[in-house]
Every structure is written in structure tokens, then in C-alpha cells.
N, C-alpha and C. Protein backbone atom coordinates (compact mmCIF):
# COMPACT_ATOMS: atom_id res chain seq x y z
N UNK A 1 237.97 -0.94 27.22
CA UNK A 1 236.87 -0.83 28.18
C UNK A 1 235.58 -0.48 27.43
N UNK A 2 234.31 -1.32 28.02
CA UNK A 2 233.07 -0.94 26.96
C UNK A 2 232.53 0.47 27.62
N UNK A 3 231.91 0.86 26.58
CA UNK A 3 231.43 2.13 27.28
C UNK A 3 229.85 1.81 27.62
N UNK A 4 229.56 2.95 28.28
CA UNK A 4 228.00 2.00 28.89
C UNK A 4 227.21 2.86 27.94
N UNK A 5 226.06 1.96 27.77
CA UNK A 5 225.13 2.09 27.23
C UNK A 5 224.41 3.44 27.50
N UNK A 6 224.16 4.17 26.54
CA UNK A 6 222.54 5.47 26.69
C UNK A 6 221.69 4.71 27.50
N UNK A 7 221.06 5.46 28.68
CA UNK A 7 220.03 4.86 29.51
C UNK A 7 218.87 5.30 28.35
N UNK A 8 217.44 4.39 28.56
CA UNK A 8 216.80 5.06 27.08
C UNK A 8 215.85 5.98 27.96
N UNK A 9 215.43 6.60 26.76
CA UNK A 9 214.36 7.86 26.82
C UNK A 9 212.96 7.55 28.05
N UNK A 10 212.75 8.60 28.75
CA UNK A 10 211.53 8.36 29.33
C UNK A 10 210.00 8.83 28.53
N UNK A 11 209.67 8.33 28.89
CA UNK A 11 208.02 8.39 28.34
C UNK A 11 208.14 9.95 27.99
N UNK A 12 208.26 10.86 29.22
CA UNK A 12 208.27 12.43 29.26
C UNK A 12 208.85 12.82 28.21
N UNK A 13 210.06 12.21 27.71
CA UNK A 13 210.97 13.03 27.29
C UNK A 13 210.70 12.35 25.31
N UNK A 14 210.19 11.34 25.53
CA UNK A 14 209.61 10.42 24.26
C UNK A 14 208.39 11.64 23.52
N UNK A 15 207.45 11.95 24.76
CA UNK A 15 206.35 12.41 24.59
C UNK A 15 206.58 14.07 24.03
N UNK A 16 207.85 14.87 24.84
CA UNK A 16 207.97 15.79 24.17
C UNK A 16 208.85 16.00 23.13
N UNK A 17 210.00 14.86 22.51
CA UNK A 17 210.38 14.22 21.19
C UNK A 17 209.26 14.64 20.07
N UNK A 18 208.12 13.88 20.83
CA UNK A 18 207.06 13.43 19.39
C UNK A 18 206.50 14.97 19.33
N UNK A 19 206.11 15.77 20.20
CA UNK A 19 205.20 17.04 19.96
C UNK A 19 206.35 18.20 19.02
N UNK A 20 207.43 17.94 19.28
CA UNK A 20 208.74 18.80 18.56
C UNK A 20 209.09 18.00 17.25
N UNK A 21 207.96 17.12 16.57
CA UNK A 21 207.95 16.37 15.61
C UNK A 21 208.68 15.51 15.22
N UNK A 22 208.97 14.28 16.05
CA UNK A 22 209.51 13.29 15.96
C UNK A 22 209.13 12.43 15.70
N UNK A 23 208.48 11.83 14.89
CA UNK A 23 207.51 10.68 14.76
C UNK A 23 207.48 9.61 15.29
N UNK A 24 208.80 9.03 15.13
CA UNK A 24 209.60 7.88 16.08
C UNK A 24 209.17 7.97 17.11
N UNK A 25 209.25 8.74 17.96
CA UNK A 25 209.44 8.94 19.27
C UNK A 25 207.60 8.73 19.65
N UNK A 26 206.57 8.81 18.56
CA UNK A 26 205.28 8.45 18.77
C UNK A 26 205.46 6.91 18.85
N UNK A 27 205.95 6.03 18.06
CA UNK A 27 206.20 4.88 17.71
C UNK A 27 206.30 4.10 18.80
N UNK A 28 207.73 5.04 19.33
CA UNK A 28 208.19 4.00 20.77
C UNK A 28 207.25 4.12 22.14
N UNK A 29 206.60 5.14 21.89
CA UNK A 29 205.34 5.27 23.12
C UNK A 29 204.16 4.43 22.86
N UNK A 30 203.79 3.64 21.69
CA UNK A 30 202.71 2.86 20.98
C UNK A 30 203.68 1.56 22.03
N UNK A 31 204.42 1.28 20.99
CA UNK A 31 205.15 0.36 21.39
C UNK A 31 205.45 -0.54 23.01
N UNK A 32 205.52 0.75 23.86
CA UNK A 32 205.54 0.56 25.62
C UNK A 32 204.44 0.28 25.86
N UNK A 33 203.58 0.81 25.15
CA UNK A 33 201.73 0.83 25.86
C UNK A 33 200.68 0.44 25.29
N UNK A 34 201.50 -0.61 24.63
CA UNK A 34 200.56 -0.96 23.42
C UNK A 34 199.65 -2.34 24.11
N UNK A 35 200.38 -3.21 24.34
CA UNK A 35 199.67 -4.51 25.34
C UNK A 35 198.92 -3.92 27.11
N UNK A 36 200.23 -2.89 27.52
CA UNK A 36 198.84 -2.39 28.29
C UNK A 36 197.53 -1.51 28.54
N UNK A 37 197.79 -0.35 26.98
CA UNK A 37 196.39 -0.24 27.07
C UNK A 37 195.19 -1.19 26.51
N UNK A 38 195.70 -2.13 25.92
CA UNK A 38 194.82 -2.91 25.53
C UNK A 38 194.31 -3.71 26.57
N UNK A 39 194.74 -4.11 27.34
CA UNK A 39 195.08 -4.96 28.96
C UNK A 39 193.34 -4.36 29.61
N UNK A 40 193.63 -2.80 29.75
CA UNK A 40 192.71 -1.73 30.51
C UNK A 40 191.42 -2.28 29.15
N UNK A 41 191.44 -1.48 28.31
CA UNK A 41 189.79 -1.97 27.33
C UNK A 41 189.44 -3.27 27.73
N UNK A 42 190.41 -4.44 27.60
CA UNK A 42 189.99 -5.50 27.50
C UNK A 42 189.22 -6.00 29.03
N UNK A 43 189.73 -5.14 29.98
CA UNK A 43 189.20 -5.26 31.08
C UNK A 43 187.68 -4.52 31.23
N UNK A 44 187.80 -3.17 30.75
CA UNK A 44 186.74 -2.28 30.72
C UNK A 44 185.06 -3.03 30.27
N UNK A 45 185.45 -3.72 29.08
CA UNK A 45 184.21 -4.39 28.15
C UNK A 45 184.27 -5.54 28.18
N UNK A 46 185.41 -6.77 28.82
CA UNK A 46 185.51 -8.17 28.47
C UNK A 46 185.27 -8.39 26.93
N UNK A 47 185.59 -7.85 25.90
CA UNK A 47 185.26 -7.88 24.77
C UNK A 47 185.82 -7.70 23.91
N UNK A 48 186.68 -8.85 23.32
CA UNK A 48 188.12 -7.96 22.70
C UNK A 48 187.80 -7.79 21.20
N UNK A 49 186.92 -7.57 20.90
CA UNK A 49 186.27 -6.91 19.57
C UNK A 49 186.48 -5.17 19.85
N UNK A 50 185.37 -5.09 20.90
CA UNK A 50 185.30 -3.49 21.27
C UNK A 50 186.48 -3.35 21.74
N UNK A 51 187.68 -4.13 23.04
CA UNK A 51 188.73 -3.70 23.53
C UNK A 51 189.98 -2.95 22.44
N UNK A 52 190.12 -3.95 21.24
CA UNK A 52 191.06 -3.71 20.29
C UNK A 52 190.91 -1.81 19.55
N UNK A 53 189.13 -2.19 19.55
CA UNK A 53 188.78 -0.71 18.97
C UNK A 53 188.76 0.66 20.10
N UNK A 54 188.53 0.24 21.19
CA UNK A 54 188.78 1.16 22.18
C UNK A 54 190.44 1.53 22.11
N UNK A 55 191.34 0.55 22.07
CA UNK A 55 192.68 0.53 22.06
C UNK A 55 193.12 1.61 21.14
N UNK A 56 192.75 1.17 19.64
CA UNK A 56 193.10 2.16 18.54
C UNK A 56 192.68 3.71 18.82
N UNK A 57 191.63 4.13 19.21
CA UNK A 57 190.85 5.04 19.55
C UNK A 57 191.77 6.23 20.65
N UNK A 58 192.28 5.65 21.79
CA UNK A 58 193.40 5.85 22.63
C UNK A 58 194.66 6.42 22.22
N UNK A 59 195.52 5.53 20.98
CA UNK A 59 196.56 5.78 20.84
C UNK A 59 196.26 6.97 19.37
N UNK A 60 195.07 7.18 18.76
CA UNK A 60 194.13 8.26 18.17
C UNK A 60 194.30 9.63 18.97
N UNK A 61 194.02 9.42 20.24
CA UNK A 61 193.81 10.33 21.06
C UNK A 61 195.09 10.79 21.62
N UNK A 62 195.59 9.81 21.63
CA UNK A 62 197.60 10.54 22.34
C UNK A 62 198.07 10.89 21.05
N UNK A 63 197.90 10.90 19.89
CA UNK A 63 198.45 11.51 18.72
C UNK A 63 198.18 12.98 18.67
N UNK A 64 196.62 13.46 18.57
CA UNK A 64 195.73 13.90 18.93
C UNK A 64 196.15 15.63 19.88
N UNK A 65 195.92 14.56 21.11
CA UNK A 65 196.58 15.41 22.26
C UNK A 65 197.76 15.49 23.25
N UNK A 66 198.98 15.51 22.13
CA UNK A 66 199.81 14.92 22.72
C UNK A 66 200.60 16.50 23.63
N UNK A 67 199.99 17.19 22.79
CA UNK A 67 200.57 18.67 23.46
C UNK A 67 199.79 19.18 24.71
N UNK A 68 198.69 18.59 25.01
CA UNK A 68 197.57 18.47 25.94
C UNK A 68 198.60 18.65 27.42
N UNK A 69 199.40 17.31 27.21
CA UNK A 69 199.95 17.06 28.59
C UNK A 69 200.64 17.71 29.23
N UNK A 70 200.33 17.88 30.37
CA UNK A 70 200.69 19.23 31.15
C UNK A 70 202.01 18.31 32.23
N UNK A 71 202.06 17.68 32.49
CA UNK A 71 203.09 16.85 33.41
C UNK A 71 202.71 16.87 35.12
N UNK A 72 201.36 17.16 35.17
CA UNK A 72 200.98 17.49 36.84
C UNK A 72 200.94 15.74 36.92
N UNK A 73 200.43 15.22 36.23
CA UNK A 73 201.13 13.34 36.71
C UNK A 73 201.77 12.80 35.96
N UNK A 74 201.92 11.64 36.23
CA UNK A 74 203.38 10.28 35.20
C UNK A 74 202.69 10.58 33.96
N UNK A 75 203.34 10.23 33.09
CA UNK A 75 202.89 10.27 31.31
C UNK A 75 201.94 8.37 31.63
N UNK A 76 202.04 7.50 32.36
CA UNK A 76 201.66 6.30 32.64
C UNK A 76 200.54 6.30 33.06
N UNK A 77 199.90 6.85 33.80
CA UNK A 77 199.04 7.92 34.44
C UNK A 77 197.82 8.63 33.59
N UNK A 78 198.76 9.35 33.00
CA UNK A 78 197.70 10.01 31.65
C UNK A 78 197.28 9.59 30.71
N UNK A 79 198.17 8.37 30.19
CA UNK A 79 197.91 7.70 29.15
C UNK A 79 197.00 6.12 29.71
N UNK A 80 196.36 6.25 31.01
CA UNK A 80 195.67 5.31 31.54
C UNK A 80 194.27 5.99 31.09
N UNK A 81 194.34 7.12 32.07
CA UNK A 81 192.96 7.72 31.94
C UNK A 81 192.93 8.06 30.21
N UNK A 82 193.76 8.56 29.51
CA UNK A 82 193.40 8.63 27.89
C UNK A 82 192.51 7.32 27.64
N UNK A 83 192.96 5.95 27.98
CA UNK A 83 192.58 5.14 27.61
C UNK A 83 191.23 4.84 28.17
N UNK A 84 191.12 5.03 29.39
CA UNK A 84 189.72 4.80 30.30
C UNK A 84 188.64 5.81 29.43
N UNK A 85 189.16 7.07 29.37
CA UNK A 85 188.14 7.85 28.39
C UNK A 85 187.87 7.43 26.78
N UNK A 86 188.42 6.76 26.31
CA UNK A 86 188.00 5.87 25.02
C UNK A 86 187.21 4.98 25.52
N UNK A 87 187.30 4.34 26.08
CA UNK A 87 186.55 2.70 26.37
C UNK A 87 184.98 3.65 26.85
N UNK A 88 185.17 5.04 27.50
CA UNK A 88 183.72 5.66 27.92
C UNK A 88 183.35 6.34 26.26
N UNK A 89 183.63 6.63 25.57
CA UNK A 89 183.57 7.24 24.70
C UNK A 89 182.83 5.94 23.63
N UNK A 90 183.42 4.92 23.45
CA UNK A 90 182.85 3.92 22.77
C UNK A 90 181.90 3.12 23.22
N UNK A 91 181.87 2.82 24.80
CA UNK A 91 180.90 2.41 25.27
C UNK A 91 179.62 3.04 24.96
N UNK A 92 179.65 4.47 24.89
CA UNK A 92 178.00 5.46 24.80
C UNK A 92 178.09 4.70 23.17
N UNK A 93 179.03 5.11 22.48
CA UNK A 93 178.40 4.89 21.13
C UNK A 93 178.14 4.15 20.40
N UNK A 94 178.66 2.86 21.13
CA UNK A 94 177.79 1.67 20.64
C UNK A 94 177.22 0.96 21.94
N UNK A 95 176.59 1.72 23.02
CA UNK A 95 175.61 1.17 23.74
C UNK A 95 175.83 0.37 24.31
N UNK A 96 177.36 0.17 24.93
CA UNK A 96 178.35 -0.86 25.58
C UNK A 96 177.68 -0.83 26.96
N UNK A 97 177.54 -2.00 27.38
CA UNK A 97 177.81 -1.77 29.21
C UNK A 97 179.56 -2.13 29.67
N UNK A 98 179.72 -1.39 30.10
CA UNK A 98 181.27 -1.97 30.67
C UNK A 98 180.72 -3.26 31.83
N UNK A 99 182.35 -4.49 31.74
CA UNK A 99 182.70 -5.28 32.62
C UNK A 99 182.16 -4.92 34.26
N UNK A 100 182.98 -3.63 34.25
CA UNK A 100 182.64 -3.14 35.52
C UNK A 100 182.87 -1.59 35.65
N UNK A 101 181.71 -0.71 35.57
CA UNK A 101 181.54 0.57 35.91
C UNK A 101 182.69 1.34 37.04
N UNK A 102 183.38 2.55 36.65
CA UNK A 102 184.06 3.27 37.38
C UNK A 102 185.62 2.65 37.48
N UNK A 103 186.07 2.43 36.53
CA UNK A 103 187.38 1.72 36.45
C UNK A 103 188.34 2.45 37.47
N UNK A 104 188.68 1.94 38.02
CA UNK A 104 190.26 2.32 39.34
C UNK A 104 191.20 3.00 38.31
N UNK A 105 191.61 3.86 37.74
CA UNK A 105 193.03 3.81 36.34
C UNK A 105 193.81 3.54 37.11
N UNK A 106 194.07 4.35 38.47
CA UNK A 106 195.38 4.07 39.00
C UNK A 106 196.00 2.74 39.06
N UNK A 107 194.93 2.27 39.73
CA UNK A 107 195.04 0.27 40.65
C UNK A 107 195.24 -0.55 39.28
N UNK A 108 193.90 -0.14 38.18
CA UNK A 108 194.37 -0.97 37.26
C UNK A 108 195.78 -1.19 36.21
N UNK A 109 196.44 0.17 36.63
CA UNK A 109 197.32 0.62 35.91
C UNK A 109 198.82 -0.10 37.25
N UNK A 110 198.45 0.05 37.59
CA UNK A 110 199.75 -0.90 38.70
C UNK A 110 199.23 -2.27 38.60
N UNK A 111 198.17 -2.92 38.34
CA UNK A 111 198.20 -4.60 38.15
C UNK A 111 198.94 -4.95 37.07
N UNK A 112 198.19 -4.04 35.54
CA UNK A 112 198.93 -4.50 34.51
C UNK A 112 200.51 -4.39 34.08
N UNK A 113 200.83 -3.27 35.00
CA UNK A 113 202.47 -3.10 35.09
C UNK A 113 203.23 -3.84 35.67
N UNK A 114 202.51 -4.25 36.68
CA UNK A 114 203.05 -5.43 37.42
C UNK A 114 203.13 -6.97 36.77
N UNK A 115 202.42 -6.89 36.05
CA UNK A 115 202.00 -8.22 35.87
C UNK A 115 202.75 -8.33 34.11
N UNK A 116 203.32 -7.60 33.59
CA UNK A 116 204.01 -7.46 32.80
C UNK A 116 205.51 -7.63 33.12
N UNK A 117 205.98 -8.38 34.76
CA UNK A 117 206.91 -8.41 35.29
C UNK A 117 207.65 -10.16 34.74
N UNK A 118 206.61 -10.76 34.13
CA UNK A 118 206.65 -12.45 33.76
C UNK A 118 206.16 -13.03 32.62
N UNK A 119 206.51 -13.65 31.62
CA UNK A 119 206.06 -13.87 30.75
C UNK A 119 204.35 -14.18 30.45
N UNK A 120 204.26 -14.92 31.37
CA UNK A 120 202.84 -15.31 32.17
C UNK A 120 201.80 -14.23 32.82
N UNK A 121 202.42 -13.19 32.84
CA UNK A 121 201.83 -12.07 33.64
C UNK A 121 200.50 -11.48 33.00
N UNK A 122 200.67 -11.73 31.88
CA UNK A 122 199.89 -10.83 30.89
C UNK A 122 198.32 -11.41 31.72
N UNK A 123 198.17 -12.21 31.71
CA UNK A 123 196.90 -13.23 31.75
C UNK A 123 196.21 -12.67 33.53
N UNK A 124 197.41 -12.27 34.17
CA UNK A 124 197.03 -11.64 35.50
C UNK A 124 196.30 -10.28 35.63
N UNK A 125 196.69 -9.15 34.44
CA UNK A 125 196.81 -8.54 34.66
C UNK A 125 194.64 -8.41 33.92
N UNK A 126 194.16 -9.69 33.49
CA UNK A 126 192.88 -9.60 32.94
C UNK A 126 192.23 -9.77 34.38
N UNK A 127 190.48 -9.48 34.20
CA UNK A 127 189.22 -9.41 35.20
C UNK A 127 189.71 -10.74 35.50
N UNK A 128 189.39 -11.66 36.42
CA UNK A 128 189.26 -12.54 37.25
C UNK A 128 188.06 -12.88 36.41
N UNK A 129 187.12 -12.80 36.23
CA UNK A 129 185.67 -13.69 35.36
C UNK A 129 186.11 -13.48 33.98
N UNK A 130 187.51 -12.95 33.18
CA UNK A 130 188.05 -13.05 31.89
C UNK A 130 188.87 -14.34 31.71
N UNK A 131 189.66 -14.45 32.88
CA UNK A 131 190.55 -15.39 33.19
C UNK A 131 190.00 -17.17 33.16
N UNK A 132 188.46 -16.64 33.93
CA UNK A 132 188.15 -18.14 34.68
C UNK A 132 187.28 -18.42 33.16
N UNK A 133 187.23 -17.61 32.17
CA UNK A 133 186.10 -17.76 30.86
C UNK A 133 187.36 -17.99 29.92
N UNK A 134 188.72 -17.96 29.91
CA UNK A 134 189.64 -17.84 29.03
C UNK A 134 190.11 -19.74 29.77
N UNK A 135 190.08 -19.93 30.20
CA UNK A 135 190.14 -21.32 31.09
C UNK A 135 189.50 -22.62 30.23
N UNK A 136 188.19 -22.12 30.04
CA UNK A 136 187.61 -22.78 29.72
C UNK A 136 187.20 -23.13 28.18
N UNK A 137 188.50 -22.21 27.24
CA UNK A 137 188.59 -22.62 26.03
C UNK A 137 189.73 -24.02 26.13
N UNK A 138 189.12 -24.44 24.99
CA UNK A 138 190.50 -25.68 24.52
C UNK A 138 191.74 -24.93 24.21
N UNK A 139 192.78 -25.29 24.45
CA UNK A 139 193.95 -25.22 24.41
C UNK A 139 194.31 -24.27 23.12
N UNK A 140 194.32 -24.68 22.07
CA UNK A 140 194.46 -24.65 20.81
C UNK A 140 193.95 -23.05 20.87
N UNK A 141 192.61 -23.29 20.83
CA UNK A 141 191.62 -21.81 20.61
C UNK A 141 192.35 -20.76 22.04
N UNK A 142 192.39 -20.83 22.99
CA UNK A 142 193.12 -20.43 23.82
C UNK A 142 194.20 -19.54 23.71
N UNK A 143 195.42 -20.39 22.84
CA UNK A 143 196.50 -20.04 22.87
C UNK A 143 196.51 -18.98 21.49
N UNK A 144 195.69 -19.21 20.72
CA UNK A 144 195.30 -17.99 19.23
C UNK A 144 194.90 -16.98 20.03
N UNK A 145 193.78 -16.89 20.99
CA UNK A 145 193.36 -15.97 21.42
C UNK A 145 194.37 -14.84 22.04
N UNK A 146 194.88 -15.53 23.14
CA UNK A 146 195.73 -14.89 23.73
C UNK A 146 197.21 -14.09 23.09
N UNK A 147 197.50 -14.61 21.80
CA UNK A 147 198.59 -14.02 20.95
C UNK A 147 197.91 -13.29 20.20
N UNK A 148 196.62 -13.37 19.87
CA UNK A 148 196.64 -12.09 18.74
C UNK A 148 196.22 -10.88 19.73
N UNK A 149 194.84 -11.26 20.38
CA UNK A 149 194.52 -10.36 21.29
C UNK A 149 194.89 -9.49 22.36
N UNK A 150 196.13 -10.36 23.36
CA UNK A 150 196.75 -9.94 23.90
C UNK A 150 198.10 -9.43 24.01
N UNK A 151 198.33 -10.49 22.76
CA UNK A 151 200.02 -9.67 22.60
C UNK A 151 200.13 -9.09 20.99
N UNK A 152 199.19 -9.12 20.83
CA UNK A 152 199.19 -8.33 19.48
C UNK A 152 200.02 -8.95 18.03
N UNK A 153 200.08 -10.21 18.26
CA UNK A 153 200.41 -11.14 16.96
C UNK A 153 200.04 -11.12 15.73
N UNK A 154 199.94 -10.98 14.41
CA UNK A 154 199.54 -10.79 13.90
C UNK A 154 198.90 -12.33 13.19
N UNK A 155 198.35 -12.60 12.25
CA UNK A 155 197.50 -13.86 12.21
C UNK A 155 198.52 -14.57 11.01
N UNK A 156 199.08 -14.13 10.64
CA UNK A 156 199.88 -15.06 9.64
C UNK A 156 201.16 -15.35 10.51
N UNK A 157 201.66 -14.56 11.48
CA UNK A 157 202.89 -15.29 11.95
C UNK A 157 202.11 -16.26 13.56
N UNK A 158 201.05 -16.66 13.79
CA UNK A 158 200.09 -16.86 14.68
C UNK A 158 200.03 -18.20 13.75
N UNK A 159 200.04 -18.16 12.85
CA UNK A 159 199.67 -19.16 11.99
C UNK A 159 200.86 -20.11 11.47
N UNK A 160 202.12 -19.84 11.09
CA UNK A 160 203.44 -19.89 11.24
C UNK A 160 203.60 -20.80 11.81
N UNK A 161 203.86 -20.01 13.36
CA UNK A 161 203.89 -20.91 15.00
C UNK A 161 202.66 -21.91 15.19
N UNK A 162 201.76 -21.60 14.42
CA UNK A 162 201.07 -22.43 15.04
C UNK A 162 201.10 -24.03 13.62
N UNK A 163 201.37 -23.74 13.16
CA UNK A 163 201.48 -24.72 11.62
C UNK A 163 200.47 -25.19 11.09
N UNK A 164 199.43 -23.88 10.75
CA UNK A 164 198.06 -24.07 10.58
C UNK A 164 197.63 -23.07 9.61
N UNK A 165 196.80 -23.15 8.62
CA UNK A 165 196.02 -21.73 8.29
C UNK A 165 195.88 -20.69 8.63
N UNK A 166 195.81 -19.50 7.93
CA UNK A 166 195.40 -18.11 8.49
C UNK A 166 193.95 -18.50 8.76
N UNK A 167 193.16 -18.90 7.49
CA UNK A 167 192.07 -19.34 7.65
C UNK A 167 191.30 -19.86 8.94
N UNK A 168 192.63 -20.90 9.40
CA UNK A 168 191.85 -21.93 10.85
C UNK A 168 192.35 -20.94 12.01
N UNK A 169 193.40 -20.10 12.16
CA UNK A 169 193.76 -18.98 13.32
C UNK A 169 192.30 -18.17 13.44
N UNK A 170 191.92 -17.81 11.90
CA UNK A 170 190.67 -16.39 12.47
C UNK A 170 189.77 -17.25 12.87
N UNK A 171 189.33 -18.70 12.27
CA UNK A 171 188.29 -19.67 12.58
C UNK A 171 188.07 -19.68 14.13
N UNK A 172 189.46 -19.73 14.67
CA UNK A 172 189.73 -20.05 16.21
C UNK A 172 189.49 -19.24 16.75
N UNK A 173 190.11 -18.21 16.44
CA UNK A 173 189.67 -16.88 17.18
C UNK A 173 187.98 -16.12 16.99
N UNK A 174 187.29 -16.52 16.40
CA UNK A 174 186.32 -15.70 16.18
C UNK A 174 185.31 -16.38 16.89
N UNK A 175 185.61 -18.21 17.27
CA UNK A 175 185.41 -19.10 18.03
C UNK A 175 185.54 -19.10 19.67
N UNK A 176 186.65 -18.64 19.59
CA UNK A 176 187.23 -17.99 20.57
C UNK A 176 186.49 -16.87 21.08
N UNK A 177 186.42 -15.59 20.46
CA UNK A 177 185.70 -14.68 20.79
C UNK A 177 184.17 -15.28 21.28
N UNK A 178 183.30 -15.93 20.55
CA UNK A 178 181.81 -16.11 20.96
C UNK A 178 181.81 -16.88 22.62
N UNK A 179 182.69 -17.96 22.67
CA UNK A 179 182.81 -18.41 23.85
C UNK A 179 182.79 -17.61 24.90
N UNK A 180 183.68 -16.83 24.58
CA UNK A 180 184.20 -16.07 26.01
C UNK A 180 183.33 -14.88 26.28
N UNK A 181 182.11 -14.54 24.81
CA UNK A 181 181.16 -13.72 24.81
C UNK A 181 180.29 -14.39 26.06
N UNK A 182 180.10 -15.72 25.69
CA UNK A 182 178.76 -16.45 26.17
C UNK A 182 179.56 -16.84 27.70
N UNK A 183 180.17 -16.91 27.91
CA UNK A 183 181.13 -17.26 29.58
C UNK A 183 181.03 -16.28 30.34
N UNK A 184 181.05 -14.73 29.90
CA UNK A 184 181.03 -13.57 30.46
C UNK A 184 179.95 -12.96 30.90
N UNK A 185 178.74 -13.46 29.76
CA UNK A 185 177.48 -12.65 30.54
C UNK A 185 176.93 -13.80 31.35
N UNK A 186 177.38 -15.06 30.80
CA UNK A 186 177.26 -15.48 32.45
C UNK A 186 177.39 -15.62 34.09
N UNK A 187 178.44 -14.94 33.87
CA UNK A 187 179.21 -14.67 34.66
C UNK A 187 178.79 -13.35 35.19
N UNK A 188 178.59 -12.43 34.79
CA UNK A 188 177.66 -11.06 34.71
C UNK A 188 176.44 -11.26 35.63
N UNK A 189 175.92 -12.31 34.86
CA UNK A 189 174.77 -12.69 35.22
C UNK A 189 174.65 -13.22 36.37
N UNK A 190 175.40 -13.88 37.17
CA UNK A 190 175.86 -14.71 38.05
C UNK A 190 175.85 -13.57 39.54
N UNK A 191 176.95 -12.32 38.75
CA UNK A 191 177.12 -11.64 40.13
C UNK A 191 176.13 -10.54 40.14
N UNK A 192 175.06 -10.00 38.95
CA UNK A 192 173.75 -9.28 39.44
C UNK A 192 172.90 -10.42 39.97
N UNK A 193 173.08 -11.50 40.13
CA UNK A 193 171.99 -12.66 40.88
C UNK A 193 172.64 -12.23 42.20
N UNK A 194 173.74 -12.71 42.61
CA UNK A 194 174.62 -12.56 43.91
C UNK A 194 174.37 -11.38 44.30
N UNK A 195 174.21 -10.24 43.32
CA UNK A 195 174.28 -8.59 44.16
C UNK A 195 172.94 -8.30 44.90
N UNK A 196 171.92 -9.02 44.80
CA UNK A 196 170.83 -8.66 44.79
C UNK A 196 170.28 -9.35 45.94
N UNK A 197 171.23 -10.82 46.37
CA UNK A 197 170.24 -11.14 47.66
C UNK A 197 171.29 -10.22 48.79
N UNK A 198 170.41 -10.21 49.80
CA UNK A 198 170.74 -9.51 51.10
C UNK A 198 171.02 -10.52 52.08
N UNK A 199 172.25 -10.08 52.25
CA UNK A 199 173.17 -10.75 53.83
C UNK A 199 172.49 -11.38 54.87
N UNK A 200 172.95 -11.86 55.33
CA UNK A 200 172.18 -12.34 56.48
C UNK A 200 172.89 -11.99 58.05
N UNK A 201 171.92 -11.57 58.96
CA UNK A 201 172.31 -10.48 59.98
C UNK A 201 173.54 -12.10 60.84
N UNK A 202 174.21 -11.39 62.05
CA UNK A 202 174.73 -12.53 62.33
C UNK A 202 173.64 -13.04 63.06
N UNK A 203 173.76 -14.07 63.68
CA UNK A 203 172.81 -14.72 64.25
C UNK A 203 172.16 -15.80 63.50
N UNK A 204 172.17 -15.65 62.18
CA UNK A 204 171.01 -16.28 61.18
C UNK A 204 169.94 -15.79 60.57
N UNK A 205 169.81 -14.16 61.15
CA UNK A 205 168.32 -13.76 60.87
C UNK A 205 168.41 -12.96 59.86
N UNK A 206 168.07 -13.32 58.71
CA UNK A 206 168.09 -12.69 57.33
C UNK A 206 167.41 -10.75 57.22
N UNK A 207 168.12 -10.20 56.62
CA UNK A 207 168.37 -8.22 57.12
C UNK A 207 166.65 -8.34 56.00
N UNK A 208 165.86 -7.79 56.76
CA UNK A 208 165.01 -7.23 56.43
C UNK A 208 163.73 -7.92 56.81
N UNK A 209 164.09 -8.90 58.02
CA UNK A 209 163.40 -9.61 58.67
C UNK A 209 162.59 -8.88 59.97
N UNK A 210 161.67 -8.62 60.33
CA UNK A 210 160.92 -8.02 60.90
C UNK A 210 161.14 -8.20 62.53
């Protein structure tokens, strides 16, 4: 008869592993939260230059303060807002505007969990104006983007799979990156145009009409 498997470690019990000096046990918490805190930056800035560095910054900070955590919420939870407070922390210091001011952690933190439910998910769990700007790369540049950036590929096995240069992967991607630079503040741009006209009352008679 097989015997059943160790159910594995929870985050909690990972998290107080690593503070009783387990190093590993830091590893496997990188590891769980590694695509979704990146998920949250990449949402925060549309910018996966700053997202990647907000990312590092985060898992800096759960090293950091890992004795911090008091358990009044989920370790999923804490390690959202850890991350939301990097992306504010880097934003001041290099003069970032975020995607979108006042991030939800909670909401955003149940899309990307959710959406980590399908192979395909990953791509759900981005802004809606990341998605419709990630669309509109070619295929090729597209599919680099999304493996290094989002799933954290590294560029020589990116390159491998892809049966191409390291050289032509960063080419793509850095290609990649400007596009989706120039798609986004359009897009930006698009909804401070939209925020700014005023509704129209019902009837037809435009609000501020005399």
C-alpha cells in the first residue's frame, strides 16, 4: 500500500522555517510568488523594466522583514501589500507615475491567483490596456516578451525554444519593451482625454449646461 504523500508546507509555516534560519524555506516562498508579485508591479507601472525592479525590491523586503509578520492576515496578503509598497517606493524614486493610482492589493491579489488557475491565465491576470498593447506585438516579439517577463525565463533557454540567438531574444524584447512603452501612454492618454469630458444629463442636455 502507498503511503500518502506530506501535504506541503504553508506559506506561514515556510515563512517561520525561514526566520528560524532556513534558507530553503526563503527559496520556496520566492518561488510561489515569484510570477505573482511580478504580475502586481507589472500592473502597478505597465513597465516591465521598472516592474522586474520593483519585483526584486519586494522579495529584498520579505528577506528583510520577514520577522515583521505578525499573522493578523494571510502571509498572501502581506506579501501583496510588501509588494504594492515597493512599486510606491520606486515609483517616488525614479519619478514613476503608476498605471493606475491606489492599487486594490486585495482584488488584485485574487485576479492574479485566479488567473494562475490555466496555463493562459497569466496574461489575465495583466491591466486590460497591457493586454490590448501586448496584442498588438507580432507574434514572435510577443511570445519573448511574455516568457522572460512574465514567467521569468531566462534568455538563453528563451533562445533554445525559440531556435534563435540570445542576441535576437534581447533584440526582441527590448523591441518589445518600446512598443508596449509607446501603446501604453497612449492608451493613458486616451483615458485622461475620456476622464475629462462630462456626461451628458439624460435627456441629451450636456451637465453643465445652463
Amino acid at each position: 500500500m502507498r503511503s500518502e504523500e506530506a501535504p506541503a508546507a504553508t506559506d506561514e509555516e515556510l515563512l517561520a522555517a525561514f526566520v528560524a534560519g532556513e534558507q530553503r524555506a526563503f527559496d520556496v516562498l520566492v518561488s510561489r510568488y515569484q510570477r505573482r508579485v511580478y504580475g502586481i508591479c507589472l500592473r502597478y507601472f505597465g513597465n516591465p523594466t521598472d516592474a522586474e525592479d520593483a519585483a526584486q525590491d519586494a522579495f529584498v523586503a520579505l528577506y528583510r522583514r520577514a520577522g515583521s509578520f505578525s499573522g493578523a492576515a494571510a502571509f498572501s496578503t502581506w506579501m501583496y501589500r510588501v509588494a504594492t509598497n515597493a512599486c510606491h517606493d520606486l515609483a517616488r524614486k525614479r519619478a514613476r507615475r503608476p498605471m493606475s493610482a491606489g492599487v486594490d492589493v486585495e482584488r488584485l491579489a485574487d485576479s492574479v491567483e485566479a488567473a494562475e488557475t490555466a496555463d493562459a491565465g497569466v496574461t489575465r491576470a495583466l491591466d486590460e490596456d497591457l493586454r490590448a498593447a501586448l496584442a498588438q506585438l507580432d507574434p514572435d516579439t510577443r511570445d519573448v516578451v511574455l516568457l522572460h517577463d512574465v514567467r521569468g525565463v531566462p534568455y538563453a533557454d528563451i533562445a533554445a525554444r525559440s531556435g534563435v540567438a540570445v542576441g535576437t531574444v534581447k533584440s526582441r524584447i527590448h523591441r518589445g519593451h518600446a512598443r508596449l512603452a509607446a501603446a501604453l501612454t497612449a492608451a493613458r492618454r486616451d483615458q485622461v482625454a475620456e476622464a475629462g469630458r462630462e456626461p451628458n444629463l439624460p435627456g441629451g442636455r450636456p451637465t453643465g449646461t445652463p
